[in-house]
Protein backbone atom coordinates (compact mmCIF):
# COMPACT_ATOMS: atom_id res chain seq x y z
CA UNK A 1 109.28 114.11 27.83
CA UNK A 2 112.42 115.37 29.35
CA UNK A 3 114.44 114.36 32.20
CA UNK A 4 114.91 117.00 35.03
CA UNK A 5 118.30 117.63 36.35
CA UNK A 6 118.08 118.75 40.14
CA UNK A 7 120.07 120.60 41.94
CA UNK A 8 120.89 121.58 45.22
CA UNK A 9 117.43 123.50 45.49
CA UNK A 10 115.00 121.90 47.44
CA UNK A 11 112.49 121.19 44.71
CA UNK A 12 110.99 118.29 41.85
CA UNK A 13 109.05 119.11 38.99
CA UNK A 14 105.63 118.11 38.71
CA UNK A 15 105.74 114.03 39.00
CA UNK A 16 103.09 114.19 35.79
CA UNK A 17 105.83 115.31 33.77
CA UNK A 18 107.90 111.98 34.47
CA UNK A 19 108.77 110.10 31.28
CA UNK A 20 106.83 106.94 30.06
CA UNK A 21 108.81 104.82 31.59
CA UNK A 22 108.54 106.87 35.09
CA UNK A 23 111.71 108.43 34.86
CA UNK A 24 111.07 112.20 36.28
CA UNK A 25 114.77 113.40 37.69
CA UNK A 26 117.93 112.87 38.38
CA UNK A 27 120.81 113.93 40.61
CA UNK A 28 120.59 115.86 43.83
CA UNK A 29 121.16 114.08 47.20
CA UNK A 30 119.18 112.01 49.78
CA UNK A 31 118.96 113.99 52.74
CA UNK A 32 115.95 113.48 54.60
CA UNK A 33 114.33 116.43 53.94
CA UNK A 34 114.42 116.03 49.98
CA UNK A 35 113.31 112.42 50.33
CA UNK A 36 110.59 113.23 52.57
CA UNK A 37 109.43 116.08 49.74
CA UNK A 38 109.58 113.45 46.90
CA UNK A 39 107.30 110.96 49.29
CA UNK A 40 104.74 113.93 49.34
CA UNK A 41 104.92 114.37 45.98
CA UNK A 42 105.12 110.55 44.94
CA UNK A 43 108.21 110.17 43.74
CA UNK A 44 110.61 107.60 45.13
CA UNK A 45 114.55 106.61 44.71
CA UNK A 46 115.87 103.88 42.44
CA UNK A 47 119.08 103.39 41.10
CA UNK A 48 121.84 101.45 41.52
CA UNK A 49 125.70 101.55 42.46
CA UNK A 50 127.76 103.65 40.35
CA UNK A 51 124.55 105.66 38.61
CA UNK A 52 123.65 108.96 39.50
CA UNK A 53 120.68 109.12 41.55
CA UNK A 54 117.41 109.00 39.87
CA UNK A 55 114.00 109.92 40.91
CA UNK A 56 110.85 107.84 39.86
CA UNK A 57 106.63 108.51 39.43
CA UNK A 58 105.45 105.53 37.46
CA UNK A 59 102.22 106.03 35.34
CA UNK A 60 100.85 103.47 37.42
CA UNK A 61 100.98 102.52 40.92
CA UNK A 62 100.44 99.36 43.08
CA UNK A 63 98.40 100.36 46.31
CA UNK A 64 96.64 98.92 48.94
CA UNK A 65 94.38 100.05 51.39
CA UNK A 66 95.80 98.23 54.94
CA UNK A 67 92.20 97.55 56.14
CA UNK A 68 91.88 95.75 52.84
CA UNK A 69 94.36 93.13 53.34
CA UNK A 70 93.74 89.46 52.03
CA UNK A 71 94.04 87.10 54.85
CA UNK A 72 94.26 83.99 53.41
CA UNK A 73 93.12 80.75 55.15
CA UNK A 74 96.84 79.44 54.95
CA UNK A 75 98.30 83.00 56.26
CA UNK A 76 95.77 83.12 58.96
CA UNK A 77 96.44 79.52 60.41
CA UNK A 78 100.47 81.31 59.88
CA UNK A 79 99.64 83.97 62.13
CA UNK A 80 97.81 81.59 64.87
CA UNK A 81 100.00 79.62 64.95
CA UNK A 82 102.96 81.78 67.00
CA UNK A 83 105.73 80.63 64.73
CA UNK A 84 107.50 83.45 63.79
CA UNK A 85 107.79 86.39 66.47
CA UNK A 86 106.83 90.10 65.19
CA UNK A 87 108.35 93.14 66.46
CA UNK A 88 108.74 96.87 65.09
CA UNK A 89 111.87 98.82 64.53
CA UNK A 90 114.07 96.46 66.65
CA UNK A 91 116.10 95.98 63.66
CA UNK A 92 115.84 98.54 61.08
CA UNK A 93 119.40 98.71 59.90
CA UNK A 94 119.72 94.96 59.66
CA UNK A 95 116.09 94.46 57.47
CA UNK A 96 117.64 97.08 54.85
CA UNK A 97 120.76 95.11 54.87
CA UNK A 98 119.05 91.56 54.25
CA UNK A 99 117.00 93.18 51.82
CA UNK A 100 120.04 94.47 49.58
CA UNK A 101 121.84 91.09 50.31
CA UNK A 102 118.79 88.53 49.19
CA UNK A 103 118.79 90.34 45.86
CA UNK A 104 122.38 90.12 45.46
CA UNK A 105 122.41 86.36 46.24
CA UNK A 106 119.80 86.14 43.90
CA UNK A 107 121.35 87.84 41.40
CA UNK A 108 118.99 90.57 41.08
CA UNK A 109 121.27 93.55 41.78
CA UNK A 110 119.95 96.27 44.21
CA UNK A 111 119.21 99.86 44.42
CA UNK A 112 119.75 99.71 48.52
CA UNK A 113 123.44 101.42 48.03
CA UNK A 114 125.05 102.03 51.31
CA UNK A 115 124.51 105.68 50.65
CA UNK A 116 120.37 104.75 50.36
CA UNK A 117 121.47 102.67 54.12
CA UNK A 118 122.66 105.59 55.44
CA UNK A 119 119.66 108.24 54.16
CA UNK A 120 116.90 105.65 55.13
CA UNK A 121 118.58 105.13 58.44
CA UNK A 122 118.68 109.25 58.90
CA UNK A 123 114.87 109.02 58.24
CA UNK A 124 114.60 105.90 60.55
CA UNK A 125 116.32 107.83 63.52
CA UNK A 126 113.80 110.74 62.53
CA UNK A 127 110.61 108.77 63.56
CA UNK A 128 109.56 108.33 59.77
CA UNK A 129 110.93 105.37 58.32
CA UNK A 130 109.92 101.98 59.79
CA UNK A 131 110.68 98.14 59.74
CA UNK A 132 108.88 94.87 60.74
CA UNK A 133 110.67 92.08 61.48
CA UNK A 134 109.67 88.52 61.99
CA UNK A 135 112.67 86.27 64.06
CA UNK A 136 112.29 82.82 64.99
CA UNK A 137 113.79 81.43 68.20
CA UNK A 138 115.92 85.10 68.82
CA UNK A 139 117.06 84.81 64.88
CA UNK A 140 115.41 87.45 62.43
CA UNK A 141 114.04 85.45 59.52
CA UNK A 142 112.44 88.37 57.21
CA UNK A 143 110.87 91.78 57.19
CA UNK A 144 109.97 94.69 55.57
CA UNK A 145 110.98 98.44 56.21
CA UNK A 146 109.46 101.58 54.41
CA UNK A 147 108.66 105.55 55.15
CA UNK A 148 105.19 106.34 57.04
CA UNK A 149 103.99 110.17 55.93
CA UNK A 150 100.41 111.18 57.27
CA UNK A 151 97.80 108.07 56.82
CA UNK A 152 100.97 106.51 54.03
CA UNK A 153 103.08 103.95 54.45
CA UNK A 154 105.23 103.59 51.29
CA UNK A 155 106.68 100.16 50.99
CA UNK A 156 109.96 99.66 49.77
CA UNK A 157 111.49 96.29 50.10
CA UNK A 158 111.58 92.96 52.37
CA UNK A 159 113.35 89.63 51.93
CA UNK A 160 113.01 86.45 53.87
CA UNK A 161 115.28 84.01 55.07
CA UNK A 162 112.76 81.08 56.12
CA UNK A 163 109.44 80.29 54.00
CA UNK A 164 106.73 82.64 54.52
CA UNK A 165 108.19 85.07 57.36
CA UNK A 166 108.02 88.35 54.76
CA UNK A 167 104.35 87.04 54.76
CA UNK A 168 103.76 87.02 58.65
CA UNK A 169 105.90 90.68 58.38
CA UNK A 170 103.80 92.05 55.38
CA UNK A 171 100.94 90.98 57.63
CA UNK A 172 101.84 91.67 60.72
CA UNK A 173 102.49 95.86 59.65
CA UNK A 174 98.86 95.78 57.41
CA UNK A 175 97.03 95.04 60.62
CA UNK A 176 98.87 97.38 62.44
CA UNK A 177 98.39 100.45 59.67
CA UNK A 178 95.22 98.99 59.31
CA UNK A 179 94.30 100.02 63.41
CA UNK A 180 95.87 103.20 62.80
CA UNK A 181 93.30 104.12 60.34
CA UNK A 182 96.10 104.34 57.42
CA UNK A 183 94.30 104.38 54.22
CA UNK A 184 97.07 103.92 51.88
CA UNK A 185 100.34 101.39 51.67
CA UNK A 186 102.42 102.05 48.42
CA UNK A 187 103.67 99.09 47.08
CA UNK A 188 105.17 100.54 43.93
CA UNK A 189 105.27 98.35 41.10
CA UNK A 190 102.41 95.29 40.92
CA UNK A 191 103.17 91.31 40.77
CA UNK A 192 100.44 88.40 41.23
CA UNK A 193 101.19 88.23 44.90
CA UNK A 194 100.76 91.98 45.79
CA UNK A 195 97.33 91.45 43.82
CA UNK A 196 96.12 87.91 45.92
CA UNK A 197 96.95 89.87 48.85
CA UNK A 198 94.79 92.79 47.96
CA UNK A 199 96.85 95.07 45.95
CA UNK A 200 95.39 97.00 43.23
CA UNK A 201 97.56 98.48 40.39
CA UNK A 202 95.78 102.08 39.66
CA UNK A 203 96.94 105.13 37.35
CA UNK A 204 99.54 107.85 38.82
CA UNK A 205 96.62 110.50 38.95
CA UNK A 206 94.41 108.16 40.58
CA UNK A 207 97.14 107.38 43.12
CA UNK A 208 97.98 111.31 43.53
CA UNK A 209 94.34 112.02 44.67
CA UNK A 210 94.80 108.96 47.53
CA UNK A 211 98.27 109.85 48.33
CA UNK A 212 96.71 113.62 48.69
CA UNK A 213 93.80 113.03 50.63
CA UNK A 214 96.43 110.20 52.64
CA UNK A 215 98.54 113.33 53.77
CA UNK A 216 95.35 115.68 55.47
CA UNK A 217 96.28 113.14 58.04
CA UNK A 218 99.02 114.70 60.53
CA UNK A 219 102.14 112.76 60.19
CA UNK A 220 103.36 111.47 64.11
CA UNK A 221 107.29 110.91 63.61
CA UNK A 222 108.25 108.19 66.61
CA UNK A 223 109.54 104.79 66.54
CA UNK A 224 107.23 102.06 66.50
CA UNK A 225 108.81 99.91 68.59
């Protein structure tokens, strides 16, 4: 299957026409209003420094639905016990940052460019991309930050800098989504702990039709915190 080139044109071809690996376009820009279009449509960004941008649909998706959230005995005695502190967009900038750096000190490499800072903070400022962060004692030890669209939250990275305070963040947003009545969170690709936590990896048409029915709910741009 081909690769689309985009241009300045407000548009994406139909994410079923993405290539096996996922691959559906490339080029354009990241201002907020394409990258709230490719959300709608399922597509995401992902490239890295130095690469044009490129424009992903996987054939299969890792979702969860928030009210489905694993709990485990372990995360639960976590959560009771108070020891990491949980806020919402107090520190939006600083989550993407810590993100991009953990997988640079891990060697991973990272698609969080500062030109993906800068768009993600544009949407952040807009009311529709959010973070949770968990601090201990006034010092931010992990989060997670991602774009909310309708009853979607589309997940898109967290890092921690103390065991288990991405868990109490992860956590701490599900419930939260979860009381909202969201019914999907995107978690994009699957890994055994997405799946213990209640994460199921489905096919891209499957995960159209939930992302679809997901977005009959009216979007409410604001800051969570």
């Amino acid at each position: 299957m081909a690769v689309y080139l985009l241009t300045d044109a407000l548009r994406f071809p139909d994410p079923r026409h993405a290539n096996p690996d996922g691959l559906l376009a490339v080029g354009g820009d990241l201002r907020p209003e394409r990258l709230l279009l490719a959300y709608q449509l399922g597509i995401f960004p992902w490239y890295e420094d130095g690469s044009p941008i490129l424009w992903w649909s996987p054939p299969r998706r890792c979702v969860m639905d928030p009210a489905q959230f694993h709990v485990s005995h372990s995360l639960n005695r976590l959560l009771r016990q108070g020891r990491f502190t949980v806020t919402f967009d107090r520190a939006f900038p600083e989550v993407m940052r810590s993100c991009a750096e953990t997988r640079i000190r891990e060697g991973k490499g990272t698609w969080i460019t500062e030109d993906m800072i800068a768009a993600y903070c544009a949407l952040h400022n807009a009311g529709f991309a959010h973070s949770a962060e968990a601090w201990r004692e006034g010092v931010l030890a992990g989060g997670i930050y991602g774009v909310s669209l309708g009853a979607a939250f589309f997940g898109e990275s967290m890092f921690k800098r103390e065991t288990n305070a991405s868990k109490v963040a992860f956590a701490s947003l599900a419930q939260k989504l979860s009381a909202w009545q969201f019914t999907l969170l995107d978690c994009q690709i699957a890994n055994p702990h997405l799946q213990r936590l209640g994460a199921d990896d489905i096919p891209r048409t499957e995960f159209l039709a939930r992302l679809a029915y997901a977005l009959t709910f009216a979007s409410s741009p604001d800051r969570w915190g």
